[in-house]
N, C-alpha and C. Protein backbone atom coordinates (compact mmCIF):
# COMPACT_ATOMS: atom_id res chain seq x y z
N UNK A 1 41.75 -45.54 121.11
CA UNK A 1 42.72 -45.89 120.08
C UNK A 1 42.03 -46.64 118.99
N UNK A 2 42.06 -46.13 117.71
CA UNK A 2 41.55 -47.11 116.32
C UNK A 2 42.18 -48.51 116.49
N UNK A 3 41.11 -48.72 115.62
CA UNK A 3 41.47 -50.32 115.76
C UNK A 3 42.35 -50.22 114.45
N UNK A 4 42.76 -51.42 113.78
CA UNK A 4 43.60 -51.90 112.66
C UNK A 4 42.49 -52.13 111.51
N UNK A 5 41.50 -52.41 111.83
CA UNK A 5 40.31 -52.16 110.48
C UNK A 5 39.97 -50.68 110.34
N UNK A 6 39.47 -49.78 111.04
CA UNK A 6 39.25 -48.70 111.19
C UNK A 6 40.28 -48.15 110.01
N UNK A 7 41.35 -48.33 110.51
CA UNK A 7 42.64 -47.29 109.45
C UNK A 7 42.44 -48.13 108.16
N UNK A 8 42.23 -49.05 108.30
CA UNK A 8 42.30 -49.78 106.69
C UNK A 8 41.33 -49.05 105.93
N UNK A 9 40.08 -49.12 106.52
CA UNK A 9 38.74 -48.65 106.12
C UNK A 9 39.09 -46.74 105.74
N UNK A 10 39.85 -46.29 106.77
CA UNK A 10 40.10 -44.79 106.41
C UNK A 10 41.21 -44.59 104.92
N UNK A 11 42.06 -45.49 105.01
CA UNK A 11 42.81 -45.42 103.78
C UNK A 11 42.60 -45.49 102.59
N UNK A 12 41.61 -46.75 102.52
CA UNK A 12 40.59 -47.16 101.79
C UNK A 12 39.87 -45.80 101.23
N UNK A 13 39.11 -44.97 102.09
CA UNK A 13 38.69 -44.37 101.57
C UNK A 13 38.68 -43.42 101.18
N UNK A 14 40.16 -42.54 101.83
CA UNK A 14 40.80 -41.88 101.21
C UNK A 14 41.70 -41.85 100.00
N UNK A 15 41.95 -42.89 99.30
CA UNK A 15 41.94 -43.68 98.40
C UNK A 15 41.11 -43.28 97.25
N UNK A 16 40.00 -43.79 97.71
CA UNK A 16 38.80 -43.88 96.81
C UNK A 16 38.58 -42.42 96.48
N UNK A 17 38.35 -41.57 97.29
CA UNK A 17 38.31 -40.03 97.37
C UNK A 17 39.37 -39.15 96.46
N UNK A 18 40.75 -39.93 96.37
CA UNK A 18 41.64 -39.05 96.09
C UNK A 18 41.43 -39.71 93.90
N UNK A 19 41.07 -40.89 94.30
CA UNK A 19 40.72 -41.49 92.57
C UNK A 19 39.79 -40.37 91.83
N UNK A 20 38.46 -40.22 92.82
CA UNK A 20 37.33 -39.63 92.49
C UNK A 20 37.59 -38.36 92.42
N UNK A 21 38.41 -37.92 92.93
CA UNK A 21 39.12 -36.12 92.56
C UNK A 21 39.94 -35.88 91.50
N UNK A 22 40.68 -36.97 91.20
CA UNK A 22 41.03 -37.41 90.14
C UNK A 22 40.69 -37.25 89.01
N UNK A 23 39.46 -38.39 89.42
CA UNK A 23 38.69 -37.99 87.84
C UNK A 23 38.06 -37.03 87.45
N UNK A 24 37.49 -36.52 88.42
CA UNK A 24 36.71 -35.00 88.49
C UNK A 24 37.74 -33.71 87.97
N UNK A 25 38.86 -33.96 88.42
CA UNK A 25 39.82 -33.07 87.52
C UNK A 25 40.33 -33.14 86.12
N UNK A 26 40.21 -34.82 86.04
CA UNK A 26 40.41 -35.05 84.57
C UNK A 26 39.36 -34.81 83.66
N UNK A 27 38.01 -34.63 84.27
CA UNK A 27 36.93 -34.77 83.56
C UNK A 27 36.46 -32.99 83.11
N UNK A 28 36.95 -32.32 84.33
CA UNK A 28 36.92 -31.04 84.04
C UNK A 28 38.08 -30.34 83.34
N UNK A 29 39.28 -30.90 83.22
CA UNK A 29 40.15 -30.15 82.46
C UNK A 29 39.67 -30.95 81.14
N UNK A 30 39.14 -32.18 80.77
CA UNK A 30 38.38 -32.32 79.20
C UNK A 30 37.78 -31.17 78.46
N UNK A 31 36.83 -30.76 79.87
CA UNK A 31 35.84 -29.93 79.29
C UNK A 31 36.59 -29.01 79.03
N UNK A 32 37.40 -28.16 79.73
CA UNK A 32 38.19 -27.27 79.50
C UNK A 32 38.62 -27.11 78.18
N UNK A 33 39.18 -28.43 77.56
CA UNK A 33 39.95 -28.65 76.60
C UNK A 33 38.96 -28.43 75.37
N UNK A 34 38.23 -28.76 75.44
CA UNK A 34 37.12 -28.91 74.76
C UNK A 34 36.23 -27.88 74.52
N UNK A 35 36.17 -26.69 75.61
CA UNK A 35 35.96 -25.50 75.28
C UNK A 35 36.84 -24.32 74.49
N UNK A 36 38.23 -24.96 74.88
CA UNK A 36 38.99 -24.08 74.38
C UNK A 36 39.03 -24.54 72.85
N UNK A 37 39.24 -25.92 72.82
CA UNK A 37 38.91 -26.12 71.07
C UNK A 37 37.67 -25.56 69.89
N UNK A 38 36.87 -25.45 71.57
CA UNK A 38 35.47 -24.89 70.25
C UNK A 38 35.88 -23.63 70.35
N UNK A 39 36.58 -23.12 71.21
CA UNK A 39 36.65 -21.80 71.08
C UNK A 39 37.48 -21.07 69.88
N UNK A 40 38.73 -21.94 69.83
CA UNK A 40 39.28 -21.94 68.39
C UNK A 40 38.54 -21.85 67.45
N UNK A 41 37.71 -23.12 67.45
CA UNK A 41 37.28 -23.40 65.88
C UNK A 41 36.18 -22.44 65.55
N UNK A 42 35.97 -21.75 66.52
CA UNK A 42 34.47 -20.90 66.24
C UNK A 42 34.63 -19.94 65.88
N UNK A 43 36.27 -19.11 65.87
CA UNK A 43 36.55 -17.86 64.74
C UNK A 43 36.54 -18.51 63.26
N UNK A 44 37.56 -19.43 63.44
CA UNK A 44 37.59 -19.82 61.99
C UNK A 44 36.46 -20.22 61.20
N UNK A 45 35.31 -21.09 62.05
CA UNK A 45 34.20 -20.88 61.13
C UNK A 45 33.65 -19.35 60.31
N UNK A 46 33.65 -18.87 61.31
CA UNK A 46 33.22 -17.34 61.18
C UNK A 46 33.87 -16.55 59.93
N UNK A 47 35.30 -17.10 59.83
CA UNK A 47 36.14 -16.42 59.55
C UNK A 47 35.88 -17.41 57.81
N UNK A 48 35.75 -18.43 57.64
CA UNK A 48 35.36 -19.56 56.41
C UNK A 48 34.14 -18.70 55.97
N UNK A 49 33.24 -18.49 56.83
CA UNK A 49 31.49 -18.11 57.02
C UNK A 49 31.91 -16.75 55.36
N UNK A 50 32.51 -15.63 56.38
CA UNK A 50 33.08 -14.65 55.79
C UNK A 50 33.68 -14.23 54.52
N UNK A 51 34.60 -15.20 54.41
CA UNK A 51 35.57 -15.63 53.17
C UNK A 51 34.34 -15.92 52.03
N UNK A 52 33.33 -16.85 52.42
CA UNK A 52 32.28 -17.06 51.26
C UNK A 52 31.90 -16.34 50.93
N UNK A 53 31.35 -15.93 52.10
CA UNK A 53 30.51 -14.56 51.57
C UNK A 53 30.98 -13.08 50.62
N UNK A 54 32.11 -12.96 51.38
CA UNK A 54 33.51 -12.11 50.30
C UNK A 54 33.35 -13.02 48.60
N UNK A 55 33.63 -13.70 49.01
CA UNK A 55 33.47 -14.50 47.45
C UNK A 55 31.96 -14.74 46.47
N UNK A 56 31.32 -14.46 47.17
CA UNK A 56 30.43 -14.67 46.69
C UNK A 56 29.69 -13.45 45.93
N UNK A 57 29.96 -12.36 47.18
CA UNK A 57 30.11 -10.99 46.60
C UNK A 57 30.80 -10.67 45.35
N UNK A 58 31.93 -11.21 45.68
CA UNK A 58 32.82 -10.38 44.37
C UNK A 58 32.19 -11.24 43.10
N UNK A 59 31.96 -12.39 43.33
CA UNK A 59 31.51 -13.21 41.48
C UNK A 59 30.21 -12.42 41.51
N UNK A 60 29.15 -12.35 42.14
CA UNK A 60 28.15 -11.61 42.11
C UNK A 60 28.25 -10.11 41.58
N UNK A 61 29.36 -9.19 41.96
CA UNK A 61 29.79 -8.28 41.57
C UNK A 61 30.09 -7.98 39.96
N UNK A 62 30.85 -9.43 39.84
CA UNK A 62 31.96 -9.78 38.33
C UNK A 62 31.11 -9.77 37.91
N UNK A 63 29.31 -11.02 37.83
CA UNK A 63 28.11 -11.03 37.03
C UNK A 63 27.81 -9.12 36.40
N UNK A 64 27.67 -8.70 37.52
CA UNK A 64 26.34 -8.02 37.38
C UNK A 64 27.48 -6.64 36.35
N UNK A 65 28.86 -6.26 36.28
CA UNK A 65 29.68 -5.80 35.81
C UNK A 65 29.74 -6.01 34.18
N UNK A 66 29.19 -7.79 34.06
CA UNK A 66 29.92 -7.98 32.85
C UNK A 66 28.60 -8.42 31.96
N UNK A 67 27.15 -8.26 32.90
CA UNK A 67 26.14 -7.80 32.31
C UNK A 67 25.64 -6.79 31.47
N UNK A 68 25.98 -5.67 32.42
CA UNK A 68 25.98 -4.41 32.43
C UNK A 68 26.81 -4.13 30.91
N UNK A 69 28.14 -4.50 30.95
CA UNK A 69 28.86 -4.19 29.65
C UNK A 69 28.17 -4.96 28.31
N UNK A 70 27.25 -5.94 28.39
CA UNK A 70 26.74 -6.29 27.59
C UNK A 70 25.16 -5.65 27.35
N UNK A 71 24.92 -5.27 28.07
CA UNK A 71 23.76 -3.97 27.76
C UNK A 71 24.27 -2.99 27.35
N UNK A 72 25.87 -2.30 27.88
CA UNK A 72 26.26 -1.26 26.73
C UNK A 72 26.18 -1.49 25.75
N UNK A 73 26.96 -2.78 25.30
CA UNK A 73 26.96 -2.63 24.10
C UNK A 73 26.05 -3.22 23.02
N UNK A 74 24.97 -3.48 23.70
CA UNK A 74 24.07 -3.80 22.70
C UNK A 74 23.02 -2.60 22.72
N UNK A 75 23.42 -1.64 23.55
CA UNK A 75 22.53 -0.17 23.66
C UNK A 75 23.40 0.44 22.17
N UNK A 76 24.47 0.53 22.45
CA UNK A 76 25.41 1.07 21.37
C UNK A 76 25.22 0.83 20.03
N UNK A 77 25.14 -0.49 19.71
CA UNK A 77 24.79 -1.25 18.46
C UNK A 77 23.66 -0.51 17.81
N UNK A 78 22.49 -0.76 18.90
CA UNK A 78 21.24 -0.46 18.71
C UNK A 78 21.32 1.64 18.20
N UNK A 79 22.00 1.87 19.00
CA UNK A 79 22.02 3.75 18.89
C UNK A 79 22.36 3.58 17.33
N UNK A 80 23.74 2.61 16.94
CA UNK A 80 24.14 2.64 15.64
C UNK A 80 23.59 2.69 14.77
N UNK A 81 22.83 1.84 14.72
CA UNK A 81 21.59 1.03 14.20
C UNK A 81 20.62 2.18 13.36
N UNK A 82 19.91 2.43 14.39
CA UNK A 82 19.00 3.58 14.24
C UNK A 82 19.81 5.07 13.57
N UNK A 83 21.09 5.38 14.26
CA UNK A 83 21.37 6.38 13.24
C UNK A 83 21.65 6.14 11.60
N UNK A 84 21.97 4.72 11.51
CA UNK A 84 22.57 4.50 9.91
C UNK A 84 20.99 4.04 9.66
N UNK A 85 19.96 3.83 9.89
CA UNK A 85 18.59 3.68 9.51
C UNK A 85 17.92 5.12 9.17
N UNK A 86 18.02 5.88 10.12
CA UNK A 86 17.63 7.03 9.76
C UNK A 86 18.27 7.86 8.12
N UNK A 87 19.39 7.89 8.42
CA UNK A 87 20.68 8.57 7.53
C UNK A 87 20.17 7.82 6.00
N UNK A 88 19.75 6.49 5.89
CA UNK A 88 19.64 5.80 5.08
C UNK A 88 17.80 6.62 4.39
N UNK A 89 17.37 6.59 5.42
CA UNK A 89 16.08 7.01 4.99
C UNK A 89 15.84 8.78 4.34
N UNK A 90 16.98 9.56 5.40
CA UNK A 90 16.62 10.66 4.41
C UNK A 90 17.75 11.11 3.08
N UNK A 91 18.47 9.86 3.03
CA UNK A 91 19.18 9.43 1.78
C UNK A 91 18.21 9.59 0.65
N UNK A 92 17.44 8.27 1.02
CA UNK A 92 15.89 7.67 -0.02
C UNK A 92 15.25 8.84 -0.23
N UNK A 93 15.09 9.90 1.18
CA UNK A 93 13.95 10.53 0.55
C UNK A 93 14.54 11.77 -0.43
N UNK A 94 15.75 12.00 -0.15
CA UNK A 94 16.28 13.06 -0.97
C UNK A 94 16.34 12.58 -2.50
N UNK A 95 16.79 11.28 -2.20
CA UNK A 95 16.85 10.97 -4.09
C UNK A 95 15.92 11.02 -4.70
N UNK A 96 14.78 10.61 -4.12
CA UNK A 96 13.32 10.48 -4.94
C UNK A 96 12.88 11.73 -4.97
N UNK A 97 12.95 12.55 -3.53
CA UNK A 97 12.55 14.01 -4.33
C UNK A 97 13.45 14.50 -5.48
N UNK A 98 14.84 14.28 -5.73
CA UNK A 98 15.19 14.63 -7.07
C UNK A 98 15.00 13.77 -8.23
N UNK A 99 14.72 12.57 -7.90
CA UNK A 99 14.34 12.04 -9.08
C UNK A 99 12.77 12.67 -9.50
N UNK A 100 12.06 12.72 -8.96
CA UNK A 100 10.78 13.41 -9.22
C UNK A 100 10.61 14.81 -9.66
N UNK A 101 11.50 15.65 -9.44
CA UNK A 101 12.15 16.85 -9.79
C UNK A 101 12.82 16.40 -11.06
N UNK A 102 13.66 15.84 -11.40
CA UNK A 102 14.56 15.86 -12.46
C UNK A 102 14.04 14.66 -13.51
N UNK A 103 13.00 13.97 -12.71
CA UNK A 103 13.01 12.54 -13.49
C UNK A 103 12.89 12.29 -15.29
N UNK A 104 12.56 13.74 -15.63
CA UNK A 104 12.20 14.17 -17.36
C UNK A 104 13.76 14.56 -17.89
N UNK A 105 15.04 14.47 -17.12
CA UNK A 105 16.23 15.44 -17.35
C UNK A 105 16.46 14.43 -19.09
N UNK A 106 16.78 12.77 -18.80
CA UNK A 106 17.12 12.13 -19.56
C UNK A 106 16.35 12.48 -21.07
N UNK A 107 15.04 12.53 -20.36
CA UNK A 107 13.85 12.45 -22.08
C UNK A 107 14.15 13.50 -22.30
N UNK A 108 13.96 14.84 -21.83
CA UNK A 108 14.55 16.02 -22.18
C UNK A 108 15.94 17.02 -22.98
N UNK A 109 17.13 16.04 -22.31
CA UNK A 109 18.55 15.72 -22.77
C UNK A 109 18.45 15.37 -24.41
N UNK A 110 17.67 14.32 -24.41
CA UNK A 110 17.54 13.54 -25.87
C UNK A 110 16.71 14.10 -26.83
N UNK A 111 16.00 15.07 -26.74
CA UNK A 111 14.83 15.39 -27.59
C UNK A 111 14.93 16.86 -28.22
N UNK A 112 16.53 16.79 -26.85
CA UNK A 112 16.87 18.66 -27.49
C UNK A 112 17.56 19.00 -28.88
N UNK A 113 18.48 17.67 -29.15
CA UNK A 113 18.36 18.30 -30.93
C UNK A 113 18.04 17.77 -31.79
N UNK A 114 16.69 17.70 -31.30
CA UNK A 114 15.18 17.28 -32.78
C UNK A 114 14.99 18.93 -32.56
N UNK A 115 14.88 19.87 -31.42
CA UNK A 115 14.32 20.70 -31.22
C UNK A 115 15.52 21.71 -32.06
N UNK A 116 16.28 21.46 -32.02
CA UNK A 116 17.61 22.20 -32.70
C UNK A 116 17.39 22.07 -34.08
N UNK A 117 16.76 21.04 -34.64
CA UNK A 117 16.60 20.72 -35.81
C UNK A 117 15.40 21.59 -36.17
N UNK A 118 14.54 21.35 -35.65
CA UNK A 118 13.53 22.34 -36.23
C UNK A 118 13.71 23.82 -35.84
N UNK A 119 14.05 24.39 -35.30
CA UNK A 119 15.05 25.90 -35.37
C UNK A 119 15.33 25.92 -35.88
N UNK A 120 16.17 25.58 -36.81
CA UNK A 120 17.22 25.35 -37.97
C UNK A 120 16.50 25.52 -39.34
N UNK A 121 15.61 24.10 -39.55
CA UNK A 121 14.40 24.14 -40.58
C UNK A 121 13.37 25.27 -40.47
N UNK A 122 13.33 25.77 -39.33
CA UNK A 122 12.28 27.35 -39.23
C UNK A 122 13.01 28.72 -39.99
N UNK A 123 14.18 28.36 -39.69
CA UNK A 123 15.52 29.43 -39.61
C UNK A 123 15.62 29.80 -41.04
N UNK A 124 15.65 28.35 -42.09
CA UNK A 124 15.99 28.22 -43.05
C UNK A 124 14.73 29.08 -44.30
N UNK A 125 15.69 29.77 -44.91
CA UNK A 125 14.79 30.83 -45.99
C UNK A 125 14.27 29.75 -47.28
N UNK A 126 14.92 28.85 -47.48
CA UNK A 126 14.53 27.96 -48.47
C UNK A 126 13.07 27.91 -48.51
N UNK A 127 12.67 28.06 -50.11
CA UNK A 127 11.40 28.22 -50.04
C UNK A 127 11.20 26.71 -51.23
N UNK A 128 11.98 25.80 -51.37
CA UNK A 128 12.30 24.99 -52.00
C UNK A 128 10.91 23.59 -51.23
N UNK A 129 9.79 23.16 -51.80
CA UNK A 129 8.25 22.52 -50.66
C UNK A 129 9.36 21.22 -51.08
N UNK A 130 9.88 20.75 -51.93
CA UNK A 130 10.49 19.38 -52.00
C UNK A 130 11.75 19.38 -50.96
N UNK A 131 12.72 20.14 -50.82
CA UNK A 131 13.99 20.71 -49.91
C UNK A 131 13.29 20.26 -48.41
N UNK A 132 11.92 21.30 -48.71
CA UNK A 132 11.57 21.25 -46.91
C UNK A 132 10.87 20.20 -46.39
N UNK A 133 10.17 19.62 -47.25
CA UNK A 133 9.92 17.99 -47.04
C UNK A 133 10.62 16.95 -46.68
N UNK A 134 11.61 16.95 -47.36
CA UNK A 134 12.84 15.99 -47.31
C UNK A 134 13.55 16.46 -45.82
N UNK A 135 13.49 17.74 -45.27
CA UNK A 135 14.31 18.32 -44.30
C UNK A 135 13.44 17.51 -42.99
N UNK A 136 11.47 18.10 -43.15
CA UNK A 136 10.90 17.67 -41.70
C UNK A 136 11.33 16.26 -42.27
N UNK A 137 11.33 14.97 -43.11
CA UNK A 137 11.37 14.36 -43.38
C UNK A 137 12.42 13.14 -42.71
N UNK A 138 13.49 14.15 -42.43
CA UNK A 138 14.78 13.64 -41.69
C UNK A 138 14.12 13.59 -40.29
N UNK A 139 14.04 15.13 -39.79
CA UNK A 139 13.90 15.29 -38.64
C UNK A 139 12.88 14.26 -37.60
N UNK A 140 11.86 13.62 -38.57
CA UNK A 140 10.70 13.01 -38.24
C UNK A 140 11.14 12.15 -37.83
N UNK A 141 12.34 11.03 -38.67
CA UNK A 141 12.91 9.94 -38.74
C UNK A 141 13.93 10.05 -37.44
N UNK A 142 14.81 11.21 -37.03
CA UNK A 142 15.41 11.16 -36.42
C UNK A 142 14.63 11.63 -34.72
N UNK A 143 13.82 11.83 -34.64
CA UNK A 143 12.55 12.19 -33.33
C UNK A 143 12.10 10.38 -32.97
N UNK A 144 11.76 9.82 -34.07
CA UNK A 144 11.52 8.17 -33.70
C UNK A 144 12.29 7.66 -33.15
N UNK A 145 13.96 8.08 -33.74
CA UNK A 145 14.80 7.01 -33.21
C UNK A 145 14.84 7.65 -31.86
N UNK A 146 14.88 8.70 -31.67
CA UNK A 146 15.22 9.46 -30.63
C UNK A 146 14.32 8.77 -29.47
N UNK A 147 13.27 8.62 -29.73
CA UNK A 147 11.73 7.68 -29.12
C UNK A 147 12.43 6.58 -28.13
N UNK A 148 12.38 5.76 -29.37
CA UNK A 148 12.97 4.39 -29.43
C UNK A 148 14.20 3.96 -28.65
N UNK A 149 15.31 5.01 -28.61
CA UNK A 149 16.21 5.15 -27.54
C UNK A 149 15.90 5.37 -25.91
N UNK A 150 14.48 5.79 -25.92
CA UNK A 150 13.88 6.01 -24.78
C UNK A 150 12.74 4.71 -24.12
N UNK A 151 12.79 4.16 -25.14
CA UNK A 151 11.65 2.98 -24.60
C UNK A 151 10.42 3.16 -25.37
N UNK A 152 10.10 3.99 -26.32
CA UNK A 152 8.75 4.51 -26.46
C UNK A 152 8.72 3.49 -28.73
N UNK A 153 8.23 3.06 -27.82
CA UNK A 153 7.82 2.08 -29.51
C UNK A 153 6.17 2.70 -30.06
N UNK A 154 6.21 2.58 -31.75
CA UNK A 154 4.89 2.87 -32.02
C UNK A 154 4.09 1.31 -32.10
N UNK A 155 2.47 1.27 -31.84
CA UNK A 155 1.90 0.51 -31.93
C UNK A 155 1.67 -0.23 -32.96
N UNK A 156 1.81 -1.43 -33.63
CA UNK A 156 1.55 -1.51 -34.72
C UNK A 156 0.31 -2.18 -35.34
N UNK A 157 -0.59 -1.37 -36.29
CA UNK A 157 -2.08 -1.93 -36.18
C UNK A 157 -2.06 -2.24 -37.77
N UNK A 158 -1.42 -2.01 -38.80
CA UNK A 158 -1.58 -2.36 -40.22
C UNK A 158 -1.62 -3.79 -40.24
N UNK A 159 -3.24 -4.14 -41.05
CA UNK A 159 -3.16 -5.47 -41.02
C UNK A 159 -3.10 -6.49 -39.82
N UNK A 160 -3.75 -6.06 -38.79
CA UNK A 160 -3.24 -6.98 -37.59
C UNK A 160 -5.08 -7.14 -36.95
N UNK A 161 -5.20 -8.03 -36.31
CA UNK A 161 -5.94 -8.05 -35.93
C UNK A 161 -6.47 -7.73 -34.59
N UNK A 162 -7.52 -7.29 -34.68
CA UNK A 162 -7.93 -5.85 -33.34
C UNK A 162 -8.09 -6.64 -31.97
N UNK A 163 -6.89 -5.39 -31.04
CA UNK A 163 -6.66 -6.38 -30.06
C UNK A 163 -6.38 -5.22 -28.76
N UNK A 164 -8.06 -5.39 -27.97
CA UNK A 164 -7.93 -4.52 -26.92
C UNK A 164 -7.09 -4.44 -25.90
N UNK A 165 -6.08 -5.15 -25.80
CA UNK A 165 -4.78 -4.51 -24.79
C UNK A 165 -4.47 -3.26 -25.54
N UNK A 166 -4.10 -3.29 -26.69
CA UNK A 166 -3.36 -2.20 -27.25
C UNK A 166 -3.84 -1.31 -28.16
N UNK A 167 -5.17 -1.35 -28.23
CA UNK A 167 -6.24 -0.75 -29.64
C UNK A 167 -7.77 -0.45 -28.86
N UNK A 168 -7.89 0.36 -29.03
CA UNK A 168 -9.59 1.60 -28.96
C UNK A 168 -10.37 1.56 -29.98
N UNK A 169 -11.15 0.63 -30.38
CA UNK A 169 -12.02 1.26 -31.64
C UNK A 169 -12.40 2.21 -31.40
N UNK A 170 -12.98 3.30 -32.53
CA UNK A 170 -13.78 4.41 -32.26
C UNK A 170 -14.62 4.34 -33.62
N UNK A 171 -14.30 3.35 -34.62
CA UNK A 171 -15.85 3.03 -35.58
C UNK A 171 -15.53 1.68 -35.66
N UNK A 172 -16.49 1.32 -36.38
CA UNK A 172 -16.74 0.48 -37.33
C UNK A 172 -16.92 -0.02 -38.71
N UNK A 173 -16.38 -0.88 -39.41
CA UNK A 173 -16.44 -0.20 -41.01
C UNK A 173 -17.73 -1.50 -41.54
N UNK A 174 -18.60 -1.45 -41.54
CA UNK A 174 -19.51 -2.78 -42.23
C UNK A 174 -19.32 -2.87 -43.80
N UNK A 175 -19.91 -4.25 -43.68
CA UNK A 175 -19.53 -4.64 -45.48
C UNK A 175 -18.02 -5.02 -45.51
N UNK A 176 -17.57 -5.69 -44.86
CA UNK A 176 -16.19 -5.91 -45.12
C UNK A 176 -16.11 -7.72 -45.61
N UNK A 177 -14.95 -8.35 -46.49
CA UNK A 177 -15.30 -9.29 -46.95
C UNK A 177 -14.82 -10.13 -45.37
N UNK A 178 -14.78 -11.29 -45.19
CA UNK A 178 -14.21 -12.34 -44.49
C UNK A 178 -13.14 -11.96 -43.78
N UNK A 179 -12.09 -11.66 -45.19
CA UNK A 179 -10.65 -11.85 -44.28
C UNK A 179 -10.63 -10.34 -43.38
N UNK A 180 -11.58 -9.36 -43.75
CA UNK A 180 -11.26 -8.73 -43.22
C UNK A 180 -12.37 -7.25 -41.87
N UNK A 181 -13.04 -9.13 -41.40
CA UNK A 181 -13.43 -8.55 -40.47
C UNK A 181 -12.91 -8.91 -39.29
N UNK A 182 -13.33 -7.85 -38.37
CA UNK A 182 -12.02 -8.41 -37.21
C UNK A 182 -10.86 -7.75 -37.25
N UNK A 183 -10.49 -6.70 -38.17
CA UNK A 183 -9.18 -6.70 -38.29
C UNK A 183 -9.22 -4.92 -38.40
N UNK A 184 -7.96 -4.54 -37.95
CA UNK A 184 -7.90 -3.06 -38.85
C UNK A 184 -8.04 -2.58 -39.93
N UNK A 185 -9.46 -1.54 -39.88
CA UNK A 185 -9.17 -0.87 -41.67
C UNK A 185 -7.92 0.28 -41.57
N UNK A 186 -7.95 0.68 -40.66
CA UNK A 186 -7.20 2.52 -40.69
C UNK A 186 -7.36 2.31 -39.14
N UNK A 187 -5.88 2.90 -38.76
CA UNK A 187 -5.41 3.80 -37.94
C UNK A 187 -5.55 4.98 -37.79
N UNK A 188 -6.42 5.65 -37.01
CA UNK A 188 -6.93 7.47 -36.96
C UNK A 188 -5.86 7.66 -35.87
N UNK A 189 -5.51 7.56 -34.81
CA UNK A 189 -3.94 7.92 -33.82
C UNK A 189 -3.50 6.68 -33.61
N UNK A 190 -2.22 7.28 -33.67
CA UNK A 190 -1.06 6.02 -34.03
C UNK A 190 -1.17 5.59 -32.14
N UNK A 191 -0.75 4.52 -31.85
CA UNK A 191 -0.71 4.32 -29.99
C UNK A 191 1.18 3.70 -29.90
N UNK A 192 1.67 4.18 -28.75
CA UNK A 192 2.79 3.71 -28.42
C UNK A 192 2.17 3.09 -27.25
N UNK A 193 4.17 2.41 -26.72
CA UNK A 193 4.15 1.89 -25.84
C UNK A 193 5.30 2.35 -24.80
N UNK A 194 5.43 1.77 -24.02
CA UNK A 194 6.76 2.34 -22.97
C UNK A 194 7.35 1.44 -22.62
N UNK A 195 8.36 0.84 -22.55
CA UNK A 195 9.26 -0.20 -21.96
C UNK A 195 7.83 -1.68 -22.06
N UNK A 196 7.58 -1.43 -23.27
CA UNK A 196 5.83 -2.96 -22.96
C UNK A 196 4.91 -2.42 -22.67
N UNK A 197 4.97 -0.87 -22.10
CA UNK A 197 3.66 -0.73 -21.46
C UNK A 197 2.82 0.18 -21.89
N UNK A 198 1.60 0.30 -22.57
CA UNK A 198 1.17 0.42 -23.16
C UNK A 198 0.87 2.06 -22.83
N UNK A 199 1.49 3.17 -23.00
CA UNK A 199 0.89 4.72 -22.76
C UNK A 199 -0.12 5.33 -23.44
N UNK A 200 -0.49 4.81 -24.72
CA UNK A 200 -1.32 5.49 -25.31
C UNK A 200 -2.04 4.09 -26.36
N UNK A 201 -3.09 4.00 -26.30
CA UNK A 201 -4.14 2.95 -26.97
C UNK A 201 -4.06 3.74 -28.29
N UNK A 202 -4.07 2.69 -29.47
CA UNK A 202 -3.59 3.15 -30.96
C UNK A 202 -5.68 3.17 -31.03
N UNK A 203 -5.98 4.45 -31.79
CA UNK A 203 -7.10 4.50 -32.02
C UNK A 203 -7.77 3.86 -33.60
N UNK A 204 -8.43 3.03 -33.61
CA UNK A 204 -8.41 2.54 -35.04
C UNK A 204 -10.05 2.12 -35.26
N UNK A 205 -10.14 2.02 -36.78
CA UNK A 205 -11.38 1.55 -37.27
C UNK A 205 -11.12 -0.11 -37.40
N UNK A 206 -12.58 -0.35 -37.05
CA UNK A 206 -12.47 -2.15 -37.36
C UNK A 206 -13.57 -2.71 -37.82
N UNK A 207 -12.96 -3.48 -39.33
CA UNK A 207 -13.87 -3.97 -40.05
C UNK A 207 -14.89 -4.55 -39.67
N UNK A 208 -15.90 -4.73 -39.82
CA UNK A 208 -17.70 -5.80 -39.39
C UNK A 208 -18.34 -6.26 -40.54
């Protein structure tokens, strides 16, 4: 038969046993708990993970979309570009080949009735040398202005002193007094000019 310590000691330690199962159940349904929480949270990471990446895609997407439309249209510009450059150039070159073709139309236009005039004076039976003098006489006058409307001025060397921009000697006159060496005796071809610019050197003698 147990004694009365014996059972104390068994209670005791069944006791102690039933604490320690206890905790061992509490400690394992933690873990439990605790697995099942990570187990939760470990789609939703996945599922956050995902979502970024979706997002990240699509702005990456939006970039490279709204790049792209800005290379169209600076491809476009550029195509523009070059066709109104081109268009422009065989513009230029067409005009200048007609200006180079036609570029005499104006001097030509203007000179046609001096040419009418002397047809006329050829035409004419008048055998009158004072009549037909007075006639080239006009015509001469009206061929200058005709000039002169064009840009074309005569040189002027009377009395002036000799001045190689615009004058050629081709003699020399020696024996001349003071005032008039250095200077023009005679004009042998008259010299124009063109808008200032000098087309033809006036040929002249100059005193020494």
């Amino acid at each position: 038969m147990m004694s009365k310590e014996n059972e104390i000691d068994n209670e005791k330690k069944k006791q102690e046993q039933n604490v320690a199962d206890k905790d061992s159940a509490n400690a394992q349904g933690a873990d439990n708990t605790s697995e099942a929480k990570a187990d939760k949270e470990e789609p939703k990471k996945e599922e956050s993970a995902k979502d970024a990446e979706k997002k990240d895609s699509d702005d990456k997407t939006s970039k490279e979309t709204e790049l792209q439309k800005q290379v169209d249209d600076l491809k476009d510009r550029y195509l523009r570009e070059v066709a109104e450059f081109d268009n422009y150039k065989k513009r230029t070159l067409k005009e200048k080949a007609e200006l180079i073709l036609n570029g005499g139309e104006k001097t030509i236009t203007a000179i046609l009735p001096v040419l009418d005039d002397l047809e006329r004076a050829l035409a004419d039976k008048n055998e009158d040398a004072k009549a037909i003098k007075e006639g080239m006489d006009l015509i001469y006058k009206k061929f200058i202005k005709t000039l002169e409307g064009l840009g074309v001025k005569k040189i002027d060397t009377k009395d002036k002193d000799f001045d190689t921009d615009n004058m050629e000697a081709i003699a020399m006159v020696p024996g001349q007094s003071d005032d008039k060496k250095g200077k023009v005796i005679d004009c042998v071809q008259t010299g124009y000019t063109l808008n200032e610019k000098v087309i033809r050197h006036a040929k002249v003698a100059v005193g020494q």
